[in-house]
PDB file of N, CA and C in Angstrom:
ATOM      1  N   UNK A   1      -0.688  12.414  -1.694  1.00  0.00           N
ATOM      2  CA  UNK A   1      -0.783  11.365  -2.694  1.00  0.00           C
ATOM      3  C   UNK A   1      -0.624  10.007  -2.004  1.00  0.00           C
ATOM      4  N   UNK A   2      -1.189   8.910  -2.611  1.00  0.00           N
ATOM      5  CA  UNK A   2      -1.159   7.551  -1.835  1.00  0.00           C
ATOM      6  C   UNK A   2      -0.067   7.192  -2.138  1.00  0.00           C
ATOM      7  N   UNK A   3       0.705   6.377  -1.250  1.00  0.00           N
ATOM      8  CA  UNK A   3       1.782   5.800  -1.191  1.00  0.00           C
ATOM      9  C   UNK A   3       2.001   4.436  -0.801  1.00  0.00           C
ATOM     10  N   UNK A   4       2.474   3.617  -2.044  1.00  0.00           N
ATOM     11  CA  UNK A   4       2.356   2.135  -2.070  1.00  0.00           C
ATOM     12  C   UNK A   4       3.905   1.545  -2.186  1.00  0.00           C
ATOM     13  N   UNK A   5       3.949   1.272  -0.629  1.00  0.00           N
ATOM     14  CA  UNK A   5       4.989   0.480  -0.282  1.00  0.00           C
ATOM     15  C   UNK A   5       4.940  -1.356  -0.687  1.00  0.00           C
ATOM     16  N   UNK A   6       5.563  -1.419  -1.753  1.00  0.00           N
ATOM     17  CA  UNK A   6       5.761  -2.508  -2.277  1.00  0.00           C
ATOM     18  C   UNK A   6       6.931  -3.152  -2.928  1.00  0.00           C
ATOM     19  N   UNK A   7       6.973  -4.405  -3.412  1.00  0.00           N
ATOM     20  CA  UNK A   7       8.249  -5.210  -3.739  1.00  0.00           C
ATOM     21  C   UNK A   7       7.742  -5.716  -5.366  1.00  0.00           C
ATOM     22  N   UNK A   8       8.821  -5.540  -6.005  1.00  0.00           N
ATOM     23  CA  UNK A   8       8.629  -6.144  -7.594  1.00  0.00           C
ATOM     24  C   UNK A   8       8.194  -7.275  -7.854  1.00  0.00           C
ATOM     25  N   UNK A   9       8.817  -8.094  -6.928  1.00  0.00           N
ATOM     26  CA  UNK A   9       8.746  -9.562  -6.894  1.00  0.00           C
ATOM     27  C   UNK A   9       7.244 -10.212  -5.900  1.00  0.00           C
ATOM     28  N   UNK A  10       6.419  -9.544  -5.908  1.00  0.00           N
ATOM     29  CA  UNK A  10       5.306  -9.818  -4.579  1.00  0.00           C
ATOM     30  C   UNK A  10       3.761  -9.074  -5.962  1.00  0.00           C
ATOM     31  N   UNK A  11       3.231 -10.616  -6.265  1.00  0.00           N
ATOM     32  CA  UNK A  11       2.085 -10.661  -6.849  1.00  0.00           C
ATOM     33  C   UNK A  11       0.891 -10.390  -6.509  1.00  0.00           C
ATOM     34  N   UNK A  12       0.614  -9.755  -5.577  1.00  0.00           N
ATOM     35  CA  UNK A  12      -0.283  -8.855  -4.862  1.00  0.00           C
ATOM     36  C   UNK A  12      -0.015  -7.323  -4.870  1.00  0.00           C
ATOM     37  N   UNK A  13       1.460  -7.150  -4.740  1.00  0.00           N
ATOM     38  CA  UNK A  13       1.802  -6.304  -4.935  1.00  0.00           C
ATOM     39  C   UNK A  13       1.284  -5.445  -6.600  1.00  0.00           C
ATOM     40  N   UNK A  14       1.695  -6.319  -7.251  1.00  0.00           N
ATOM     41  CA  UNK A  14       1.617  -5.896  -8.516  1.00  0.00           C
ATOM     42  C   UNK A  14      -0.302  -6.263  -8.852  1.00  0.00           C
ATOM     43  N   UNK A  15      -0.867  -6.732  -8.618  1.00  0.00           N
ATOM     44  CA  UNK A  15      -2.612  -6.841  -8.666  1.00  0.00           C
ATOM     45  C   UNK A  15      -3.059  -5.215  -8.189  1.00  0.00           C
ATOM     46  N   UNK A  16      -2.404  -4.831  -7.162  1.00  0.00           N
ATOM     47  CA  UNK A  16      -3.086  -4.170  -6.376  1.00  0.00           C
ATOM     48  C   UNK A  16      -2.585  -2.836  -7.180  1.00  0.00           C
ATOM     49  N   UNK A  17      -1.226  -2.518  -7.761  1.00  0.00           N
ATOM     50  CA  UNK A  17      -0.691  -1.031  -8.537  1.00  0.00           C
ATOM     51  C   UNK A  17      -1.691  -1.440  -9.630  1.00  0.00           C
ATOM     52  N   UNK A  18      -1.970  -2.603 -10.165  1.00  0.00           N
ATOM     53  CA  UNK A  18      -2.747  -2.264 -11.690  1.00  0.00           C
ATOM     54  C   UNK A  18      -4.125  -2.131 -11.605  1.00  0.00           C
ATOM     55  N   UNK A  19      -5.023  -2.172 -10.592  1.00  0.00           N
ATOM     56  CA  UNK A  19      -6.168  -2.033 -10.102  1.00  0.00           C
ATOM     57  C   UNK A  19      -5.839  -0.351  -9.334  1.00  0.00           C
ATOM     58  N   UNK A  20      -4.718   0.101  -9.413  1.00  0.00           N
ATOM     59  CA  UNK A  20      -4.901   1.797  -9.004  1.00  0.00           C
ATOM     60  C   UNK A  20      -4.934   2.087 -10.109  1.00  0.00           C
ATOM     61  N   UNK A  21      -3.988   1.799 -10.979  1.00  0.00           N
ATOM     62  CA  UNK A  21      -3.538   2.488 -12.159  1.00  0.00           C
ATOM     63  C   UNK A  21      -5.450   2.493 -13.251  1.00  0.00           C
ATOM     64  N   UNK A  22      -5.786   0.762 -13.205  1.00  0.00           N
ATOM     65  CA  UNK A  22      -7.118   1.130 -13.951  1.00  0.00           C
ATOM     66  C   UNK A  22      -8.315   1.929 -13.568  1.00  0.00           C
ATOM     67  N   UNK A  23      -7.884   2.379 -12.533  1.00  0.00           N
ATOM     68  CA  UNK A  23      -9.251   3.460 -11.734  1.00  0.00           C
ATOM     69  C   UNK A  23      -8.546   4.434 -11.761  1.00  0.00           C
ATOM     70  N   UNK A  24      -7.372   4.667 -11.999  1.00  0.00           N
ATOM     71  CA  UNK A  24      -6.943   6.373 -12.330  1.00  0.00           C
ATOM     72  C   UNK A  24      -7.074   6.581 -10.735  1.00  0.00           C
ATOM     73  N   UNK A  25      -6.513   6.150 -10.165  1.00  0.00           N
ATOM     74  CA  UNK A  25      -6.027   6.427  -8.283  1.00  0.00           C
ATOM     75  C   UNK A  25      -4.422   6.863  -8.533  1.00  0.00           C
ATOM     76  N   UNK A  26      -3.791   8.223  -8.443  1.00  0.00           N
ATOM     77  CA  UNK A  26      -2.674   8.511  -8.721  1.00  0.00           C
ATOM     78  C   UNK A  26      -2.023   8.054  -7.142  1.00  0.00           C
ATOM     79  N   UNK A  27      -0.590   7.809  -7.531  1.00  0.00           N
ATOM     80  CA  UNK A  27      -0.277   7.010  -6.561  1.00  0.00           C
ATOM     81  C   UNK A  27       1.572   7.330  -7.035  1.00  0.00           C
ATOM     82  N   UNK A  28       2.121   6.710  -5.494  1.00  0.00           N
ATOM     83  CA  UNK A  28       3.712   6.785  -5.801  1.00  0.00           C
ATOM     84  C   UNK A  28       4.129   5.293  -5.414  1.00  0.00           C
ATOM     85  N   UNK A  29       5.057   4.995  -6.200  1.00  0.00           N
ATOM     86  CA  UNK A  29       5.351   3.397  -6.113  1.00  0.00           C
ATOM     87  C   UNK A  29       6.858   3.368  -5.127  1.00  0.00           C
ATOM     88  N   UNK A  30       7.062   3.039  -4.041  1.00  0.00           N
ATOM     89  CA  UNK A  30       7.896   2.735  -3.208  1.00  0.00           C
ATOM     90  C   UNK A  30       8.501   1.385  -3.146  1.00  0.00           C
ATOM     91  N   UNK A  31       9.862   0.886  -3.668  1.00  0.00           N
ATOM     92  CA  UNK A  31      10.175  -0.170  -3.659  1.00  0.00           C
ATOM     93  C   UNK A  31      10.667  -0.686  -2.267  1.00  0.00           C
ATOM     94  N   UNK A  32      10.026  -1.213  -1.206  1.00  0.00           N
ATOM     95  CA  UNK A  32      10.599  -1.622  -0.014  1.00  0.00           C
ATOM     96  C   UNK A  32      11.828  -2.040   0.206  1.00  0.00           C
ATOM     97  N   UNK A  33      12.639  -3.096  -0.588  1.00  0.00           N
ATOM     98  CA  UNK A  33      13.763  -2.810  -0.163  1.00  0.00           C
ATOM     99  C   UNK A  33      14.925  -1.903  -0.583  1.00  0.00           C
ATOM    100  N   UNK A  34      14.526  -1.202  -0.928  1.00  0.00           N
ATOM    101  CA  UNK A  34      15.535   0.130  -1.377  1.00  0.00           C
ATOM    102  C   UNK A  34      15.247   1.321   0.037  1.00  0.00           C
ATOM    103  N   UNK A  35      14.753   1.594   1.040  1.00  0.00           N
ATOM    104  CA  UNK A  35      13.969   2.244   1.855  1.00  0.00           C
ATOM    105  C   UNK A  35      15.139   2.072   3.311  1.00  0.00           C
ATOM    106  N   UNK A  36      15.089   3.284   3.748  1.00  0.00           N
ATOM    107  CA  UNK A  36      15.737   3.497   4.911  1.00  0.00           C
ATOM    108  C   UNK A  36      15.356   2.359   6.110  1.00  0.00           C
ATOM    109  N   UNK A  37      16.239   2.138   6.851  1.00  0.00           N
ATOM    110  CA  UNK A  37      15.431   1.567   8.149  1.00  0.00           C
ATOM    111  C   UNK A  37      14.795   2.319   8.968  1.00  0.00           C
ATOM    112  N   UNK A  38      14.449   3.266   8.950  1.00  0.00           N
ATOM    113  CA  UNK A  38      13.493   4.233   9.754  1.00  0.00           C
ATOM    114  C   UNK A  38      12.275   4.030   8.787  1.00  0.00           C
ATOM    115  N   UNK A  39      12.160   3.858   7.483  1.00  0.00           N
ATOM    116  CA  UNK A  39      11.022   3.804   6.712  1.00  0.00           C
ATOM    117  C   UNK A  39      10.770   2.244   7.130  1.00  0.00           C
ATOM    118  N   UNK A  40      11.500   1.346   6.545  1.00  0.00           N
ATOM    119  CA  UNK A  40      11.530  -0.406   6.710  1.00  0.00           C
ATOM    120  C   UNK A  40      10.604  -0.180   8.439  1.00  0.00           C
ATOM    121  N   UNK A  41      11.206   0.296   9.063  1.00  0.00           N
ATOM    122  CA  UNK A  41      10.286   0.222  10.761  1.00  0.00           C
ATOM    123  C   UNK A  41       9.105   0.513  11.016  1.00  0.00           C
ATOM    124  N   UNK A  42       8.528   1.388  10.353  1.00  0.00           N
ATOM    125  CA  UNK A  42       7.354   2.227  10.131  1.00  0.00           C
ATOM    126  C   UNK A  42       6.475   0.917   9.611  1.00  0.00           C
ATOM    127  N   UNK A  43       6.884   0.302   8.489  1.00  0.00           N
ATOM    128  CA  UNK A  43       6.315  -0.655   7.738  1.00  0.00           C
ATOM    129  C   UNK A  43       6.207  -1.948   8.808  1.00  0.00           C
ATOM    130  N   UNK A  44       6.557  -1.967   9.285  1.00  0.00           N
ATOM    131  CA  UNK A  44       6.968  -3.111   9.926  1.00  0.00           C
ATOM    132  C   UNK A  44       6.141  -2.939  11.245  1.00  0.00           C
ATOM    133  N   UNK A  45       5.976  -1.377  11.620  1.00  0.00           N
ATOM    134  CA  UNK A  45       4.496  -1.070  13.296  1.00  0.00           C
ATOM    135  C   UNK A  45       3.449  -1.298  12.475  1.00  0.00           C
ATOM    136  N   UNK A  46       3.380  -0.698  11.643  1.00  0.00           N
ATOM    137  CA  UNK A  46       1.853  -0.666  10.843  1.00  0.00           C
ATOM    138  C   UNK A  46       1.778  -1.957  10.568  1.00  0.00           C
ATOM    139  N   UNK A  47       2.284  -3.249  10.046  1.00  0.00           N
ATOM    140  CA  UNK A  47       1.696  -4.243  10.280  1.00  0.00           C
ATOM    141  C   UNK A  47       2.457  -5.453  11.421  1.00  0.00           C
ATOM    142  N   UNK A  48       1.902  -5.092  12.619  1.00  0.00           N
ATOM    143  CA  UNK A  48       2.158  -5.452  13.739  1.00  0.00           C
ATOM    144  C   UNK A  48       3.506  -5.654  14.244  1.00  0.00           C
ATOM    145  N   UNK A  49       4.221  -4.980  13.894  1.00  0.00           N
ATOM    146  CA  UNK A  49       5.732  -5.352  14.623  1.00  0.00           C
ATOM    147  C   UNK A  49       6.500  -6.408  15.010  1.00  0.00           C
ATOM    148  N   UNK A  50       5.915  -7.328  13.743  1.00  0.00           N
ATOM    149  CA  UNK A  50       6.814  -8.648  13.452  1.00  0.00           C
ATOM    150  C   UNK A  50       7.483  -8.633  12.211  1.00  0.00           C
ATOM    151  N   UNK A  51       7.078  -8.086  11.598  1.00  0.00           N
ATOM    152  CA  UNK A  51       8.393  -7.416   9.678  1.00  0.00           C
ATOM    153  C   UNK A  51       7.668  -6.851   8.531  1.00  0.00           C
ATOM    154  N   UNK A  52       7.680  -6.340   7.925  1.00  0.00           N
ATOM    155  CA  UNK A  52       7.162  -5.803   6.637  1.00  0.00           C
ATOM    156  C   UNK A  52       6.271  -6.347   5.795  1.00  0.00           C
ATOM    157  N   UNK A  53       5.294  -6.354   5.620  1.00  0.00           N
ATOM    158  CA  UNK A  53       4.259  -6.680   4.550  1.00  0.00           C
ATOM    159  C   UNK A  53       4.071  -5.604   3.452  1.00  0.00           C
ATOM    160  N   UNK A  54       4.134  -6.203   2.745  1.00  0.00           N
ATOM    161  CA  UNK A  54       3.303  -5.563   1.240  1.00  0.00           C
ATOM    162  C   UNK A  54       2.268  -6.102   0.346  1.00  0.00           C
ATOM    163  N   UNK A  55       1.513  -5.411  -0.397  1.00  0.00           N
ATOM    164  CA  UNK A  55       1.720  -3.840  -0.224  1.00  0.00           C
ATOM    165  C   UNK A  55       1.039  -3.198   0.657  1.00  0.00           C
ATOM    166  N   UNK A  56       1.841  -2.721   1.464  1.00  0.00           N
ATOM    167  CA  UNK A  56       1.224  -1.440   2.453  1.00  0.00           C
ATOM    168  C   UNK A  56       1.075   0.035   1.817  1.00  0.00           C
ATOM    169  N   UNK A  57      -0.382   0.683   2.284  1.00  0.00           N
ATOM    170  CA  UNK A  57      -0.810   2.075   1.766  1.00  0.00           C
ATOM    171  C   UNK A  57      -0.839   2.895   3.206  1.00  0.00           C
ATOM    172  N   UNK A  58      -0.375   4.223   2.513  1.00  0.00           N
ATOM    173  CA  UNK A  58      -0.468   5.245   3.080  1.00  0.00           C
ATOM    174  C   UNK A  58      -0.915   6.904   2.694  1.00  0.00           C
ATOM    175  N   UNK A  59      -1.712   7.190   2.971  1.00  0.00           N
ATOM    176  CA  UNK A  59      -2.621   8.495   2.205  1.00  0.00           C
ATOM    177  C   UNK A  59      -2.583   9.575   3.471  1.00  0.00           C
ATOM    178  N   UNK A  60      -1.683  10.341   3.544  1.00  0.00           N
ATOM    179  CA  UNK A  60      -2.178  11.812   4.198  1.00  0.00           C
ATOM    180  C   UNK A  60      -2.220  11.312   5.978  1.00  0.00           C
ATOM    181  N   UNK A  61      -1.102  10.530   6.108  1.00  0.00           N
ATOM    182  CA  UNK A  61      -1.200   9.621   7.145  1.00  0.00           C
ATOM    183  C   UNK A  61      -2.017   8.618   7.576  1.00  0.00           C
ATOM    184  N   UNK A  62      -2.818   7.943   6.918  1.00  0.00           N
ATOM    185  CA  UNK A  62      -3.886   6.785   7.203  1.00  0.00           C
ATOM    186  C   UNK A  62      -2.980   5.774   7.036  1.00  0.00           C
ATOM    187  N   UNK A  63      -3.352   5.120   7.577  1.00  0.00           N
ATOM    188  CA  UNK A  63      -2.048   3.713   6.829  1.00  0.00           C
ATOM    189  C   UNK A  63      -3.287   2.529   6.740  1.00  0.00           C
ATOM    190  N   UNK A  64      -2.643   1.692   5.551  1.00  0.00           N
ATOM    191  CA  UNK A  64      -3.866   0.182   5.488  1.00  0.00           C
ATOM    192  C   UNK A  64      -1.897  -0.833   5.420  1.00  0.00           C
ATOM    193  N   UNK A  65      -2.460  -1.708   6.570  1.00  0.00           N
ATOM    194  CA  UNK A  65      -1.608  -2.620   6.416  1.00  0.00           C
ATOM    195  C   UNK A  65      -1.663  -3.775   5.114  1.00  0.00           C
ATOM    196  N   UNK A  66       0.108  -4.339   5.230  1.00  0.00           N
ATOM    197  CA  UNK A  66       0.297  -5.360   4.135  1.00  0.00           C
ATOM    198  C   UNK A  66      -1.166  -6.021   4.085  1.00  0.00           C
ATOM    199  N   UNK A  67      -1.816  -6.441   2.725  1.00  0.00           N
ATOM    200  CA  UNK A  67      -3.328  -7.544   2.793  1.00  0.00           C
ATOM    201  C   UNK A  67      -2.424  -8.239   1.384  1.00  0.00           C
ATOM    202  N   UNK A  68      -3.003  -9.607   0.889  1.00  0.00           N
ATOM    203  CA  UNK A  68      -3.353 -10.004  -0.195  1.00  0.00           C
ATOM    204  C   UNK A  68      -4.457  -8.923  -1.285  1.00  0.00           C
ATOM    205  N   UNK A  69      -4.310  -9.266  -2.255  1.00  0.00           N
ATOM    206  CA  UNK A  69      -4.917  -8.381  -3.629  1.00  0.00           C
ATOM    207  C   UNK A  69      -6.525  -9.226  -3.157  1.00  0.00           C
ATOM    208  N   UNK A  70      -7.537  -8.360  -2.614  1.00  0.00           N
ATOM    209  CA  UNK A  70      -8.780  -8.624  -3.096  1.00  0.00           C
ATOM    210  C   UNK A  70      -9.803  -7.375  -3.252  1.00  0.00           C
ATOM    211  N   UNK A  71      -9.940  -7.231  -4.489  1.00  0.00           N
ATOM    212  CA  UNK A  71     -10.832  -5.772  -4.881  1.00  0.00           C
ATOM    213  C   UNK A  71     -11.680  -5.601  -3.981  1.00  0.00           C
ATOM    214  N   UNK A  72     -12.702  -5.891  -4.062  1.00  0.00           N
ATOM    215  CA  UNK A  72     -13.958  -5.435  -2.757  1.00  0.00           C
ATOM    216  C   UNK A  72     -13.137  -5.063  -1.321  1.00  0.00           C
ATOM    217  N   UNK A  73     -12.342  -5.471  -0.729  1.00  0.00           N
ATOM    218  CA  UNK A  73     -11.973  -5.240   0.363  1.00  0.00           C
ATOM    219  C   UNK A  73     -10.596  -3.954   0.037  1.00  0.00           C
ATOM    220  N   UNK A  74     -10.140  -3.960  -0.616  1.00  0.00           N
ATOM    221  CA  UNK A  74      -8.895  -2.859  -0.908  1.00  0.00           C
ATOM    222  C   UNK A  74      -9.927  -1.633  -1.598  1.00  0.00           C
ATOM    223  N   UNK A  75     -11.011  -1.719  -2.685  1.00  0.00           N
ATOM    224  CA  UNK A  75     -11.933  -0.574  -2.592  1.00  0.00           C
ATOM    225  C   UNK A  75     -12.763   0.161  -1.289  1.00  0.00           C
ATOM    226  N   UNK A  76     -12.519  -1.264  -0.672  1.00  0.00           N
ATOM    227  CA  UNK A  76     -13.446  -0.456   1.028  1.00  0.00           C
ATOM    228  C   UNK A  76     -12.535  -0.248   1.836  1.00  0.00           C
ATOM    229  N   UNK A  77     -11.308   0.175   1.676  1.00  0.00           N
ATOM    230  CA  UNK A  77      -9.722   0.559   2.408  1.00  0.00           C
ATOM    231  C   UNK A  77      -9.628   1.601   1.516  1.00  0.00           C
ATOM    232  N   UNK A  78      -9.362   1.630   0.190  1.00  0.00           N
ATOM    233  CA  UNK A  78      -9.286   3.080  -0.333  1.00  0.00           C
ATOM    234  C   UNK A  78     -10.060   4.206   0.169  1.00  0.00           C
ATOM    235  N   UNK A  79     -11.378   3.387   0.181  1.00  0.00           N
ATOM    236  CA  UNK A  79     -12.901   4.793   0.366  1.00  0.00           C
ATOM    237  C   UNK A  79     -12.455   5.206   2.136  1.00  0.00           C
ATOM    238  N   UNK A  80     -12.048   4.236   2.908  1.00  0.00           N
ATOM    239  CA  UNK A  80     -11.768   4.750   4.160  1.00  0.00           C
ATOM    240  C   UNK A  80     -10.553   5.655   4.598  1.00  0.00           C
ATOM    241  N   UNK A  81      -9.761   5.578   3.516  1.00  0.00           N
ATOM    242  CA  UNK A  81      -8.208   6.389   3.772  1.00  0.00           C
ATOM    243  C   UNK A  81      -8.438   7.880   2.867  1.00  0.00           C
ATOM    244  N   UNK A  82      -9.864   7.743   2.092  1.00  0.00           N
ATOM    245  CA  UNK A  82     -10.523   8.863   1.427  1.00  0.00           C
ATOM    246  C   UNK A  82      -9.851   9.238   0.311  1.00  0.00           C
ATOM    247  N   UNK A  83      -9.180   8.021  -0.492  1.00  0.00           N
ATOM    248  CA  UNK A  83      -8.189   8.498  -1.759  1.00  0.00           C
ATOM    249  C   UNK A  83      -8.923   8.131  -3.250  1.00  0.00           C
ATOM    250  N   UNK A  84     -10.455   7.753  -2.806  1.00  0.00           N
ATOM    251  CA  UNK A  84     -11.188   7.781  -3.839  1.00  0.00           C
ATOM    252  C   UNK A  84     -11.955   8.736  -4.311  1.00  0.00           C
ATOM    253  N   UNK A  85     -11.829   9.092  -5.994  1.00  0.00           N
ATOM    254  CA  UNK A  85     -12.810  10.035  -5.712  1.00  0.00           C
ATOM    255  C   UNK A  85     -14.708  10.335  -5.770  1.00  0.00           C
ATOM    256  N   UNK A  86     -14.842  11.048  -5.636  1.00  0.00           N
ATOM    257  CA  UNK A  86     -16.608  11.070  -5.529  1.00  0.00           C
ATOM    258  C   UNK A  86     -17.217  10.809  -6.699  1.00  0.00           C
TER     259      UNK A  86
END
């Protein structure tokens, strides 16, 4: 299942869960700072190993680093992490 490492307070964050939720993309909502520092680190290689961005995705091990909310480009990151369906 995709996994969306994100923060309550981060308006991209929240663009990007309601654009899963309206395409019916099932998904698990991860609040970043509630998250281990072994998880927080992970977040933090995947987008370059200077600190945490959100929202960061992860599907079946693919990872798409922290971006801003822009549909066309987060639909052509979904279709590549293969969590869309046919």
């Amino acid at each position: 299942m995709l996994k969306v490492y994100a923060a309550k307070w981060c308006p991209h964050c929240t663009k990007t869960i309601e654009h899963l939720k309206n395409h019916n993309i099932e998904f698990e909502y991860v609040e970043i700072e509630n998250q281990s520092e072994t998880t927080i680190q992970k977040i933090i290689d995947v987008n370059g190993g200077d600190d945490w961005v959100v929202p960061t995705l992860e599907f079946n091990g693919k990872w798409r680093e922290g971006k801003i909310y822009n549909e066309k480009e987060l639909n052509a990151d979904l279709d590549k992490l293969g969590c869309l369906r046919s």
